[in-house]
C-alpha atoms as a PDB file:
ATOM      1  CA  UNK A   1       0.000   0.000   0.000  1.00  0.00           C
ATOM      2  CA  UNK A   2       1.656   3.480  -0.903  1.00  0.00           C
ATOM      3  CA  UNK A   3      -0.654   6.070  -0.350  1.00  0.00           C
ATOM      4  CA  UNK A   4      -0.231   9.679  -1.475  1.00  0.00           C
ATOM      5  CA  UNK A   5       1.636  12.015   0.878  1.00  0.00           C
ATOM      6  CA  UNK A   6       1.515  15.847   0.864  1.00  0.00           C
ATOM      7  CA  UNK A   7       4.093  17.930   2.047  1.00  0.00           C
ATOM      8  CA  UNK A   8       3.450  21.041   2.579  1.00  0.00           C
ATOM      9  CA  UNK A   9       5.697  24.066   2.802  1.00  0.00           C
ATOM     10  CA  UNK A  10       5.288  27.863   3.592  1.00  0.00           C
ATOM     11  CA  UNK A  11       7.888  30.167   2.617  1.00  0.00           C
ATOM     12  CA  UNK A  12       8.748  33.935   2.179  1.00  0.00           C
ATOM     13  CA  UNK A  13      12.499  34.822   0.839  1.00  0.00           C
ATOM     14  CA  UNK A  14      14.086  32.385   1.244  1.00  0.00           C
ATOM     15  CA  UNK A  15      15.374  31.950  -2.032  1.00  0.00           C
ATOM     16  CA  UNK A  16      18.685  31.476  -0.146  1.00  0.00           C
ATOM     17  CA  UNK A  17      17.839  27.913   1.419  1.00  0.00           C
ATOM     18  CA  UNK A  18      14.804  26.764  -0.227  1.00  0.00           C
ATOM     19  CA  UNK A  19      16.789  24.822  -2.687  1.00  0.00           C
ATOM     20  CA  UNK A  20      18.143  22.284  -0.339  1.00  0.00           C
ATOM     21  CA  UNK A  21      15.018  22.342   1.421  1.00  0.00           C
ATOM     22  CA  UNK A  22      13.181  21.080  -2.190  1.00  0.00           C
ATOM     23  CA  UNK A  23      16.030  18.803  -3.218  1.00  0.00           C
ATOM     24  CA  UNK A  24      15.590  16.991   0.218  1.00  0.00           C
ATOM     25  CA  UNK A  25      12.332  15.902  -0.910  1.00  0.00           C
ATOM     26  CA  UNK A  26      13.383  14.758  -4.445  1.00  0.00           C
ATOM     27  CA  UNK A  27      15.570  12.481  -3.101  1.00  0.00           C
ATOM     28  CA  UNK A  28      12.908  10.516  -1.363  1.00  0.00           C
ATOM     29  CA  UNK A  29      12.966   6.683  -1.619  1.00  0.00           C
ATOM     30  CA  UNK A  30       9.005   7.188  -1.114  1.00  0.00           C
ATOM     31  CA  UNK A  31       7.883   7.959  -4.707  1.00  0.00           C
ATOM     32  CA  UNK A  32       3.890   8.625  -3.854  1.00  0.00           C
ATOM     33  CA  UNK A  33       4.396  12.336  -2.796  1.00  0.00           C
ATOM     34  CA  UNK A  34       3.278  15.767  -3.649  1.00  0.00           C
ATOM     35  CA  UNK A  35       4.839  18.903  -2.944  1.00  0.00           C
ATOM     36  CA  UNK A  36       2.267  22.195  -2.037  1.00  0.00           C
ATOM     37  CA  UNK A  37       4.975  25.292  -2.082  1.00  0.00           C
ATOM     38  CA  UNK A  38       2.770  28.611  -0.847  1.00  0.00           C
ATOM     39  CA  UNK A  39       4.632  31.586  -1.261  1.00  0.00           C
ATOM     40  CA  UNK A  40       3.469  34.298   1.632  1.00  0.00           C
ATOM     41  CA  UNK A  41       4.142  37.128  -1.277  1.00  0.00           C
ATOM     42  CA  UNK A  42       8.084  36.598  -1.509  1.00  0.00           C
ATOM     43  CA  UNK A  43      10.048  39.835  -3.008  1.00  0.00           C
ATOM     44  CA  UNK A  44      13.314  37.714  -3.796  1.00  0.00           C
ATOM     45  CA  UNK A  45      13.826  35.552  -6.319  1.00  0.00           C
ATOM     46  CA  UNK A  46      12.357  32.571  -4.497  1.00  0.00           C
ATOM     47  CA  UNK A  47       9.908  31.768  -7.362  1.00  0.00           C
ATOM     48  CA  UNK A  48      12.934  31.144 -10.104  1.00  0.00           C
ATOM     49  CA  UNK A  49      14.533  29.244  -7.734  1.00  0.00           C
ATOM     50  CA  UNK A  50      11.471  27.419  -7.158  1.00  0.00           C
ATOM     51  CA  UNK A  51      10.500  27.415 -11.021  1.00  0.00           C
ATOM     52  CA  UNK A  52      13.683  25.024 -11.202  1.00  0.00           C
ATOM     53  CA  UNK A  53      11.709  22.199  -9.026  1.00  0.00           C
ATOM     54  CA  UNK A  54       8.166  22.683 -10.994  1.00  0.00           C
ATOM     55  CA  UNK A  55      10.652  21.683 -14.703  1.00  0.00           C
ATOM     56  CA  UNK A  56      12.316  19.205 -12.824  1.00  0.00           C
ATOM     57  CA  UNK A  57       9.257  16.994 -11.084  1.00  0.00           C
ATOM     58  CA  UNK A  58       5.527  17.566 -11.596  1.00  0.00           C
ATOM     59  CA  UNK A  59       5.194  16.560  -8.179  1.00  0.00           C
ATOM     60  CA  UNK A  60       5.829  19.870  -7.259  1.00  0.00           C
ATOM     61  CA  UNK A  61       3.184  22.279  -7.324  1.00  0.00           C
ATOM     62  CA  UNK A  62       3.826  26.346  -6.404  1.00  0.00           C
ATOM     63  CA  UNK A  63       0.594  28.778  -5.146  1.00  0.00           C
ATOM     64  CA  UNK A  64       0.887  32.246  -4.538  1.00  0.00           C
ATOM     65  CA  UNK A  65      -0.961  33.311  -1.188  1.00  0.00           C
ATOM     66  CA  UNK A  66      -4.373  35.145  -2.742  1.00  0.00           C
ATOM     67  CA  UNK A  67      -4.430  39.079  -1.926  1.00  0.00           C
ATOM     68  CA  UNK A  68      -7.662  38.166   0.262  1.00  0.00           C
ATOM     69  CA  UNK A  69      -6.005  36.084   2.973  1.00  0.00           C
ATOM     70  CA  UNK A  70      -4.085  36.999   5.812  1.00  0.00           C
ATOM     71  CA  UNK A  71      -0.316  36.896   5.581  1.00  0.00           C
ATOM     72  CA  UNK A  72       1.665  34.844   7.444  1.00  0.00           C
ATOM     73  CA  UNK A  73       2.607  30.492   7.401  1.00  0.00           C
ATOM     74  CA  UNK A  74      -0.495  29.734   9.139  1.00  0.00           C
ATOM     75  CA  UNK A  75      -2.362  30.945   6.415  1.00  0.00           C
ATOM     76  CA  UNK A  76       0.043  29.458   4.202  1.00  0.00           C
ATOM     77  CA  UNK A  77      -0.573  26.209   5.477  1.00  0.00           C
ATOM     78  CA  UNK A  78      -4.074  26.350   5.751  1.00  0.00           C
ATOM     79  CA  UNK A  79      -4.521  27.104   1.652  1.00  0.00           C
ATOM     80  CA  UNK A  80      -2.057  23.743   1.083  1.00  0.00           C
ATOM     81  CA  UNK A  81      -4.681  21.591   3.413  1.00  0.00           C
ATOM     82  CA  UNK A  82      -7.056  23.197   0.685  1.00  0.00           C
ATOM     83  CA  UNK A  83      -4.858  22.303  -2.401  1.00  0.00           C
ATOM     84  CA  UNK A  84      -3.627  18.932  -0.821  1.00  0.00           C
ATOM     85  CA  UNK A  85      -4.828  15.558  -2.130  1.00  0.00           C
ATOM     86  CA  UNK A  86      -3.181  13.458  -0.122  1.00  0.00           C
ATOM     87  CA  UNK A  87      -4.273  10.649   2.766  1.00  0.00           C
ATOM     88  CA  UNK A  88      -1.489  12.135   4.383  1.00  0.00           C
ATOM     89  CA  UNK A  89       0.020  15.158   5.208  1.00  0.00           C
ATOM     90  CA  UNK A  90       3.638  16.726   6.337  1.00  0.00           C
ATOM     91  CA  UNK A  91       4.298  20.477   7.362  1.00  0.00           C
ATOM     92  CA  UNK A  92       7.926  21.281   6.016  1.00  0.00           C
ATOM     93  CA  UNK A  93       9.235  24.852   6.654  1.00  0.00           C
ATOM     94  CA  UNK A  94      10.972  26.243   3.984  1.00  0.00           C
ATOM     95  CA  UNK A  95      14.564  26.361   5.427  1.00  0.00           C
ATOM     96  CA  UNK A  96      14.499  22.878   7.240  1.00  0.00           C
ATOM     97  CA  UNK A  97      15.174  19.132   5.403  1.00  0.00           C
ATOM     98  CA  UNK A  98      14.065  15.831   5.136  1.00  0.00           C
ATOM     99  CA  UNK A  99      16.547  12.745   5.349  1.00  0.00           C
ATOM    100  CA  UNK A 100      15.722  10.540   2.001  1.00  0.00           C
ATOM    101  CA  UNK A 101      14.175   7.599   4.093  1.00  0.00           C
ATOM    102  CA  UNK A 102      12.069  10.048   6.031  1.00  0.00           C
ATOM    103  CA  UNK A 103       8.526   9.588   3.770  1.00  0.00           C
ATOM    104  CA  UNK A 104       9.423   5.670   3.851  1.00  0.00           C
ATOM    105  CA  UNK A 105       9.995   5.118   7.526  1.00  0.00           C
ATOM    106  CA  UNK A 106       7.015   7.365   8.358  1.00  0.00           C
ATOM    107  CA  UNK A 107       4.255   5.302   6.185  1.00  0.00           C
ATOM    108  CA  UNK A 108       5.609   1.850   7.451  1.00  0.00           C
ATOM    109  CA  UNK A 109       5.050   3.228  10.995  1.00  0.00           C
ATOM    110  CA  UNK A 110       1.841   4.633  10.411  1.00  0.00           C
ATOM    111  CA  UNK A 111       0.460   1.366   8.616  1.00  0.00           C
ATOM    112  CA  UNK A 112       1.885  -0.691  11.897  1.00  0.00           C
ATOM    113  CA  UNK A 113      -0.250   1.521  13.852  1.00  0.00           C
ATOM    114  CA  UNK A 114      -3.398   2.228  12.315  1.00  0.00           C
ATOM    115  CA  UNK A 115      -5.455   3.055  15.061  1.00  0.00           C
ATOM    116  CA  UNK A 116      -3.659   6.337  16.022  1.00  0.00           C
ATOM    117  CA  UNK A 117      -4.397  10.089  14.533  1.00  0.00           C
ATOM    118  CA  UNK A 118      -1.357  11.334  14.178  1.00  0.00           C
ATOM    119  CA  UNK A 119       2.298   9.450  14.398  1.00  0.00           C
ATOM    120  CA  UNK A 120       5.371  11.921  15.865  1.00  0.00           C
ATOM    121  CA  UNK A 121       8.783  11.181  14.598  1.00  0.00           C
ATOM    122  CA  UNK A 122      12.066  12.715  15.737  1.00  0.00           C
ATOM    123  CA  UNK A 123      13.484  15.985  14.438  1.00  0.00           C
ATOM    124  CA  UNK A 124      16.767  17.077  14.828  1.00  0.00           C
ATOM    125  CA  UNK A 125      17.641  20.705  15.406  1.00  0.00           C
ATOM    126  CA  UNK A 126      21.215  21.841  13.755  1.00  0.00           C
ATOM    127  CA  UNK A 127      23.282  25.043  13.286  1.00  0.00           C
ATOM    128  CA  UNK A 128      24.758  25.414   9.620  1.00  0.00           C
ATOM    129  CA  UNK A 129      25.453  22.309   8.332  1.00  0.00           C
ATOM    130  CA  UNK A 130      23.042  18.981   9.184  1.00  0.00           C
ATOM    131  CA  UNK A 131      25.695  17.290  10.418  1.00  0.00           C
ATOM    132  CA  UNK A 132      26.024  19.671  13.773  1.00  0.00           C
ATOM    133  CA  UNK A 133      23.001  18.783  15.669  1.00  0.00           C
ATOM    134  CA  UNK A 134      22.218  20.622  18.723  1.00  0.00           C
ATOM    135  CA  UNK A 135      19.381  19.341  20.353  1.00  0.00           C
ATOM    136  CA  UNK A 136      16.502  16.242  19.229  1.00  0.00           C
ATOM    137  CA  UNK A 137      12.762  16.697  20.097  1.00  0.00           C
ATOM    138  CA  UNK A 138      10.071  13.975  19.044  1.00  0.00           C
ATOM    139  CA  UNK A 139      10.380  11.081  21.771  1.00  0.00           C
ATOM    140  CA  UNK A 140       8.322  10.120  24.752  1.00  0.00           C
ATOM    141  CA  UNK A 141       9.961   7.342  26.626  1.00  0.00           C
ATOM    142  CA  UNK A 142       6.582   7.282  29.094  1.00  0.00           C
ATOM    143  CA  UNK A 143       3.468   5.014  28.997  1.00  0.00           C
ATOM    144  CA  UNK A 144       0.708   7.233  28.325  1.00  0.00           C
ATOM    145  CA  UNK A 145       2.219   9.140  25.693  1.00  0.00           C
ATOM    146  CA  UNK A 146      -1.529  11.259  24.971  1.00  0.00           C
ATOM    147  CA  UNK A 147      -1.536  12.261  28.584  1.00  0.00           C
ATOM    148  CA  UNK A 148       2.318  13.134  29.093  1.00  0.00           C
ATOM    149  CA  UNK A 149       2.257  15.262  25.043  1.00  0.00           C
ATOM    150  CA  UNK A 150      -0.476  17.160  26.363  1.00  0.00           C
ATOM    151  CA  UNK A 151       0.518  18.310  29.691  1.00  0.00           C
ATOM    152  CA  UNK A 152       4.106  19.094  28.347  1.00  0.00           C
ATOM    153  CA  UNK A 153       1.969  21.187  26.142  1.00  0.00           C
ATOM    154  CA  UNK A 154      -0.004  22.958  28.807  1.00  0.00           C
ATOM    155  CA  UNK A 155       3.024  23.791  29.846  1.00  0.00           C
ATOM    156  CA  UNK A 156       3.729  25.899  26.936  1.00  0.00           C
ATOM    157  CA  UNK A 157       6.511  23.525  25.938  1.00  0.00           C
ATOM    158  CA  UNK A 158       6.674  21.996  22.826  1.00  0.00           C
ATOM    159  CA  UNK A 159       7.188  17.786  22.553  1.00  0.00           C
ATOM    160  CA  UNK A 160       7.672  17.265  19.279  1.00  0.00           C
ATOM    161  CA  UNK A 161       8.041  20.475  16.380  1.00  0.00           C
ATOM    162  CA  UNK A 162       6.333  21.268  13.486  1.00  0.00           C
ATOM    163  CA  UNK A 163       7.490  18.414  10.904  1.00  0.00           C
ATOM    164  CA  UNK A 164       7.431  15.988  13.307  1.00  0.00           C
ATOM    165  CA  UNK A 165       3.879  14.752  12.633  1.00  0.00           C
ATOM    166  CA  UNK A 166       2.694  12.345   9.842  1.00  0.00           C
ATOM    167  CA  UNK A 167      -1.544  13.542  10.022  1.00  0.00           C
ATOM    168  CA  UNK A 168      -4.399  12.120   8.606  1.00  0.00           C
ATOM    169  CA  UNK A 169      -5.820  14.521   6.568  1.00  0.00           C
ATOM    170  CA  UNK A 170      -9.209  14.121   7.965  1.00  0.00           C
ATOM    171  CA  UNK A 171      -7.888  14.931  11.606  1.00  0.00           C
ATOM    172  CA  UNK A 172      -6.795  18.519  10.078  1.00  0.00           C
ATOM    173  CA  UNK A 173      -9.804  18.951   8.286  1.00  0.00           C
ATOM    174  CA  UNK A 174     -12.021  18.395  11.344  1.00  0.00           C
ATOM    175  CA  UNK A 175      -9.309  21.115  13.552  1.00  0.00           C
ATOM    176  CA  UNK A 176     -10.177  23.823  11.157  1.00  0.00           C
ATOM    177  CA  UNK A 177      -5.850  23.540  10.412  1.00  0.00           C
ATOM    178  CA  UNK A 178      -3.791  26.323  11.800  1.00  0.00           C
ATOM    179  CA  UNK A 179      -5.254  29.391  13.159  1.00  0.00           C
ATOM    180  CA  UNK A 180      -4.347  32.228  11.249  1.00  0.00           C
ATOM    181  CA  UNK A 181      -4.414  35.018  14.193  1.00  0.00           C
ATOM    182  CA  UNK A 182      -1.476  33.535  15.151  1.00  0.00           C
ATOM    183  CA  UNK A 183       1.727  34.377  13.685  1.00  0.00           C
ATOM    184  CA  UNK A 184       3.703  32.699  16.740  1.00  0.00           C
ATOM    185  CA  UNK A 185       2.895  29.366  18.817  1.00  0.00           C
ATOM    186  CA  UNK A 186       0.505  27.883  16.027  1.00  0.00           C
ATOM    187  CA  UNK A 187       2.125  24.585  16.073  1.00  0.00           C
ATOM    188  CA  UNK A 188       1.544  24.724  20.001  1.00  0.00           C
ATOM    189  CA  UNK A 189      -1.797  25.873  19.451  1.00  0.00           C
ATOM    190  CA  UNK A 190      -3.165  22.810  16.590  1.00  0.00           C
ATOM    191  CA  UNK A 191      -0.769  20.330  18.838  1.00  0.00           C
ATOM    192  CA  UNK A 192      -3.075  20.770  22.559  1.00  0.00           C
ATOM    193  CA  UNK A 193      -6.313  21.232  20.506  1.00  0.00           C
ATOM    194  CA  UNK A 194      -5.648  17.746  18.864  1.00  0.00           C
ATOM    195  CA  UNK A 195      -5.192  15.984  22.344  1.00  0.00           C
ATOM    196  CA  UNK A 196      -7.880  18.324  23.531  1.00  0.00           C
ATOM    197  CA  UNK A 197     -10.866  16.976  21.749  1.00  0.00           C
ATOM    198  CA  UNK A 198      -9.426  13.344  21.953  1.00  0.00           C
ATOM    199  CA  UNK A 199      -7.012  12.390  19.001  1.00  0.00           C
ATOM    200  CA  UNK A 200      -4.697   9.831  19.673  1.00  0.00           C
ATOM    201  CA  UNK A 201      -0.689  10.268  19.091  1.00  0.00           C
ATOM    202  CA  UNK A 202       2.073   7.707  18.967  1.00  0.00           C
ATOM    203  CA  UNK A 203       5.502   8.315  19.099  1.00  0.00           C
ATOM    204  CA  UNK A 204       8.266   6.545  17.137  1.00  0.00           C
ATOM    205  CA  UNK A 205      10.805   6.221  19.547  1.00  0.00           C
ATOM    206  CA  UNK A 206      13.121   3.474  18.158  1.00  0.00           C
ATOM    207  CA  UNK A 207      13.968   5.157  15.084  1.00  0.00           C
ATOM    208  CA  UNK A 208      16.102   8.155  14.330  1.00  0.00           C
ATOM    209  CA  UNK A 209      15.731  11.488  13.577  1.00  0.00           C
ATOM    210  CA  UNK A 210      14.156  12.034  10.356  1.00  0.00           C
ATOM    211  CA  UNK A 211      13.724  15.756   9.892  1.00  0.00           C
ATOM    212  CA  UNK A 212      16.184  18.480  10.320  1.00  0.00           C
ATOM    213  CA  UNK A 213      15.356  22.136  11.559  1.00  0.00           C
ATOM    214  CA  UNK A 214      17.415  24.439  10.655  1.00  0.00           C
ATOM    215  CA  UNK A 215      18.913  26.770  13.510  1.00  0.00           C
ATOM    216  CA  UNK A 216      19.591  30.335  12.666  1.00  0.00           C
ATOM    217  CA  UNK A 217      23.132  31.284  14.837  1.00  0.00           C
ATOM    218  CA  UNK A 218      22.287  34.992  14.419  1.00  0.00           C
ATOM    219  CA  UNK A 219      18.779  34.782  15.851  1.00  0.00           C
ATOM    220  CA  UNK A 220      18.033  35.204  19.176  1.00  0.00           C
ATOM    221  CA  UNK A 221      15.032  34.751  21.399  1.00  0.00           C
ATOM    222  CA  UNK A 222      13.460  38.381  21.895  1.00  0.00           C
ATOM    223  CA  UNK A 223      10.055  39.219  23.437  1.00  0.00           C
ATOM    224  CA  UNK A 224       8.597  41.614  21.538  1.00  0.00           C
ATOM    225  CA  UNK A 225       5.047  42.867  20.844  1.00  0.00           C
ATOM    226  CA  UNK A 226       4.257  40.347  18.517  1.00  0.00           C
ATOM    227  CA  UNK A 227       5.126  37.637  21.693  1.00  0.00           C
ATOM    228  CA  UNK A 228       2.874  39.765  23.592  1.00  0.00           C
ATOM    229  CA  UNK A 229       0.031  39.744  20.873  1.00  0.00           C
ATOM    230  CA  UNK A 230       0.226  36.248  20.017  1.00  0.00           C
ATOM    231  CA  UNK A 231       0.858  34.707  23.946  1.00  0.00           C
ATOM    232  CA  UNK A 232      -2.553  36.615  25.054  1.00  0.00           C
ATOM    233  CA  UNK A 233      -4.424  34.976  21.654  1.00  0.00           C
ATOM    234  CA  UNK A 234      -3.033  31.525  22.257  1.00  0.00           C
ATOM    235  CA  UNK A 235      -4.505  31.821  26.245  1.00  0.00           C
ATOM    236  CA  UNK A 236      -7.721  33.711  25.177  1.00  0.00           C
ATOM    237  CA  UNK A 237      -8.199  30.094  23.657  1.00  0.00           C
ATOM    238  CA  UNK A 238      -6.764  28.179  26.319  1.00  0.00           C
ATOM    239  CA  UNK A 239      -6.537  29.112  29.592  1.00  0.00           C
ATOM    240  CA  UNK A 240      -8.739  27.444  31.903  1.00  0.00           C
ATOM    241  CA  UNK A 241      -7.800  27.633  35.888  1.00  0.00           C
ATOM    242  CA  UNK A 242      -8.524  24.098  36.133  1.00  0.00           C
ATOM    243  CA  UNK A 243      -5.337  23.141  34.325  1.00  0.00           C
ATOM    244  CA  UNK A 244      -2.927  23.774  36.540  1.00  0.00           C
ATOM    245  CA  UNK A 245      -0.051  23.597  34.001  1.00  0.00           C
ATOM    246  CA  UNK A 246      -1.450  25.865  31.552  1.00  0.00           C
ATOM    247  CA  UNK A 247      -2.071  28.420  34.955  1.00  0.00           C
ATOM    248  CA  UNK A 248       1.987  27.828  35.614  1.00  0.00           C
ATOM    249  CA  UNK A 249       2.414  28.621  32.414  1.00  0.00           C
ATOM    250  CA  UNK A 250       0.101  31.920  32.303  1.00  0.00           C
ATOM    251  CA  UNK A 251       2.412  32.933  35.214  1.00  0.00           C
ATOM    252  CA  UNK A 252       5.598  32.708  33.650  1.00  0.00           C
ATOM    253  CA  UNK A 253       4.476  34.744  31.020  1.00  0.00           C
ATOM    254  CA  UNK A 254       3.261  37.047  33.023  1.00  0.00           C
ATOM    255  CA  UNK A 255       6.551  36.974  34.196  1.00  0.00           C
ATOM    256  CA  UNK A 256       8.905  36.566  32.281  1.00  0.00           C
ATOM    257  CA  UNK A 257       7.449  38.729  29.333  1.00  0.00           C
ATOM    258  CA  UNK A 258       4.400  41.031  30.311  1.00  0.00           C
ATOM    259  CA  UNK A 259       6.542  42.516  33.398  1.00  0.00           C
ATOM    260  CA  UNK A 260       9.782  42.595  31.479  1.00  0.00           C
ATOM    261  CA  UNK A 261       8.211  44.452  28.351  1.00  0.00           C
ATOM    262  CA  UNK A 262       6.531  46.715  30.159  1.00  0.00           C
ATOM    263  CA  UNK A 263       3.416  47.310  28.483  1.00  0.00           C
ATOM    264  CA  UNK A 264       0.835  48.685  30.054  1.00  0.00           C
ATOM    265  CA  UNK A 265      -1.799  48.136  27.661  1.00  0.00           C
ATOM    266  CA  UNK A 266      -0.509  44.216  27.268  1.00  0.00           C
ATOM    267  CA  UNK A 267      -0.637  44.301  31.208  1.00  0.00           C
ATOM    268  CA  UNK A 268      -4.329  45.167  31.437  1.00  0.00           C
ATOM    269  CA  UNK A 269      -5.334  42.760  28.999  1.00  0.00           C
ATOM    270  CA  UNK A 270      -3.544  39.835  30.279  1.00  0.00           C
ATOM    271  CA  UNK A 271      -4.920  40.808  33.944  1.00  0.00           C
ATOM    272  CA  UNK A 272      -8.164  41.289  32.681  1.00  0.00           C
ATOM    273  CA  UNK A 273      -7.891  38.006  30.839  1.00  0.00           C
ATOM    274  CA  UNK A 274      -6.944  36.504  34.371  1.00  0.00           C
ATOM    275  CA  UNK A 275      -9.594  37.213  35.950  1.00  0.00           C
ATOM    276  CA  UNK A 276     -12.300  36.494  33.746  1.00  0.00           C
ATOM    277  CA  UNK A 277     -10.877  33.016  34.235  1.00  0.00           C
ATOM    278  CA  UNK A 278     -10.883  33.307  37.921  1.00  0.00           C
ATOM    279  CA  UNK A 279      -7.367  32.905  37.867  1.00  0.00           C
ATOM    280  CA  UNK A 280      -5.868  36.625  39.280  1.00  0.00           C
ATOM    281  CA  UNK A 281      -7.768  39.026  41.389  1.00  0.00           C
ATOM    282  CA  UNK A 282      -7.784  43.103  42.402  1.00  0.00           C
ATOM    283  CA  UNK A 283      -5.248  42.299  45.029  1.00  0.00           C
ATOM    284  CA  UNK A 284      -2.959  40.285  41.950  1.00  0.00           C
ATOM    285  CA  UNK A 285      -3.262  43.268  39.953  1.00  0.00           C
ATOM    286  CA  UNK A 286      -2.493  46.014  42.361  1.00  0.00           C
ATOM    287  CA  UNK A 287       0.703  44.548  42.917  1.00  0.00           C
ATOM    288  CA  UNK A 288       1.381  43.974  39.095  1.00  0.00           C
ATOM    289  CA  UNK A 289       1.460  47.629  38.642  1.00  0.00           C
ATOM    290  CA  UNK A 290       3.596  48.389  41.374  1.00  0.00           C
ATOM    291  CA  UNK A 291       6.065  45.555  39.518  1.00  0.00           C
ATOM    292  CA  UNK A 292       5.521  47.506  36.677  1.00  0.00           C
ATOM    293  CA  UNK A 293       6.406  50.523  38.500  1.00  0.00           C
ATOM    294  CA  UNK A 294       9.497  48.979  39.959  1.00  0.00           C
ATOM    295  CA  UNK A 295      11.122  48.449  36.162  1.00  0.00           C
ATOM    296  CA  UNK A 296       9.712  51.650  34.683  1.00  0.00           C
ATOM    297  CA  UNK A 297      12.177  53.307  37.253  1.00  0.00           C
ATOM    298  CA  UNK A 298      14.771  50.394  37.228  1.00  0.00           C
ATOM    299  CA  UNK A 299      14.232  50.113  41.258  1.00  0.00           C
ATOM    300  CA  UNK A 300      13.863  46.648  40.683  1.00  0.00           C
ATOM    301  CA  UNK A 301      17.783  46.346  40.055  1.00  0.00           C
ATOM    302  CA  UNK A 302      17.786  47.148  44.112  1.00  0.00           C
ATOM    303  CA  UNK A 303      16.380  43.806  45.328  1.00  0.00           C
ATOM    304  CA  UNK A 304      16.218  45.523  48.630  1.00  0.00           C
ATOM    305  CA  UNK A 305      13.300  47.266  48.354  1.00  0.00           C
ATOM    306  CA  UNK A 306      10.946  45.047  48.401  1.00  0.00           C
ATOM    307  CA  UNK A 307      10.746  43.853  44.659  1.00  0.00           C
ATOM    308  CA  UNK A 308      11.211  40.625  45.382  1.00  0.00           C
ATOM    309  CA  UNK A 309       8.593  40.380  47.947  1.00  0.00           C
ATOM    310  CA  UNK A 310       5.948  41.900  46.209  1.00  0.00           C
ATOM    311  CA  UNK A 311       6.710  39.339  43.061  1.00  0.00           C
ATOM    312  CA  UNK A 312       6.043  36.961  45.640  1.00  0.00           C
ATOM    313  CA  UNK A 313       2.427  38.784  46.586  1.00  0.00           C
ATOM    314  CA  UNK A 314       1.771  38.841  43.063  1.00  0.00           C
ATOM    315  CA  UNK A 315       2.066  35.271  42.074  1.00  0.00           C
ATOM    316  CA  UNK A 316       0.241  34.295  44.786  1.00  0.00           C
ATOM    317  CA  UNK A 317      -1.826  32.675  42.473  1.00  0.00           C
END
């Protein structure tokens, strides 16, 4: 049985990488493939390098994101669900690879185990060249594998990463795919409301990494508004003071982003958030704003005068 996969892959300017991205999936030993390329509106030259694939293998097919949708990969991926035709699907960012077994190992796994959702296979994480791997996400060495995936995910932490799941198409279809508000933490986002309304994951442990992400050494993890924006989205959908992880995690945002951007509007509308959940209260809030205060005015550098202890009022919680 070799049923049709699609792969599907967002991009915008990258005509610098795509190219090995798209000659990692011609060099599949899996022949039943298609490849969806979306281009978010690229200004490069990422379509002639792209136009180089389309003469090469009919089995790639290039869209243009229509004027009328929002911008961003989540849209992206949401018009290749649209476009795809096959049973199953793989989400391949535009700078990241595929090893040539990886469409071969993942339909063998997925036919052993039919009476799972979605399968999660191991992706490696590497800086420059593939062969300088820095860290490997995708494996669950824990009975319950459902239960553990979706607290880790409660958490705000992330399992397994974007190209690490083989889907049914019909599991997709019935999440509505991505949601396009969000421009950050979408993968998080379709990941917890799979395992919220009951599909069923399994993890391929015993074999290796099959995907490569690509790790940029020049970026570095900022919060910025766009964090802010897409954080207080992602819990306007989630947070529910019954899960206790998801309330850990509300507080270390809180923490670790609203205080230290200091944004007042953000502030309000992450404490107003809280407490519509009955997570925070007045008494929360009042001492939010004198946190806020405290790095406005940089006092919070003197540990001494009380910072610390009203942090500890304020996450009293």
């Amino acid at each position: 049985m070799t049923p049709l996969i699609s792969i599907i892959i967002p991009t915008f300017n990258r005509a610098d990488l795509i190219s090995e991205t798209l000659a990692s999936v011609l060099t599949q030993t899996y022949k039943n493939w298609e490849c969806l390329i979306i281009d978010d509106g690229s200004t490069d030259n990422s379509a002639k390098v792209i136009e180089e694939y389309l003469y090469l293998d009919s089995r790639f097919l290039y869209f243009t994101r229509l004027e009328s949708r929002v911008k961003g990969a989540s849209s992206c991926r949401n018009f290749g669900l649209e476009k795809a035709k096959g049973h199953f699907i793989i989400f391949l960012d535009s700078d990241d690879l595929l090893d040539e077994h990886c469409l071969t190992n993942r339909i063998e796994f997925a036919l052993l185990n039919t009476d799972q959702d979605f399968w999660i296979f191991k992706m490696s994480a590497f800086q420059d060249i593939r062969q300088n791997i820095k860290f490997v996400c995708g494996e669950a060495n824990v009975k319950d594998e459902n239960s553990w995936s979706k607290k880790k995910l409660l958490e705000g932490n992330h399992p397994f990463m974007i190209t690490g799941p083989l889907w049914k198409i019909e599991v997709l279809s019935f999440l509505g795919g991505f949601n396009e508000e969000l421009t950050l933490l979408e993968d998080l986002d379709l990941h917890l409301r799979a395992l919220k309304k009951g599909f069923k994951l399994k993890y391929a442990n015993q074999l290796h990494s099959d995907c490569f992400c690509r790790k940029d050494s020049q970026r570095k993890e900022i919060y910025d508004k766009d964090s802010l924006k897409n954080h207080f989205l992602f819990f306007e959908k989630h947070l529910d003071r019954n899960d206790k992880e998801m309330v850990f995690y509300f507080k270390r945002v809180f923490n670790n982003l609203v205080f230290n951007k200091i944004s007042f509007s953000y502030y309000f509308k992450f404490y107003n958030l809280g407490t519509e959940k009955e997570i925070l209260k007045t008494k929360n809030g009042l001492y939010g704003l004198i946190i806020l205060f405290y790095n406005i005015t940089r006092l919070s550098t003197f540990k001494g005068l009380g910072y610390n202890y009203i942090k500890i009022k304020f996450n009293n919680f």
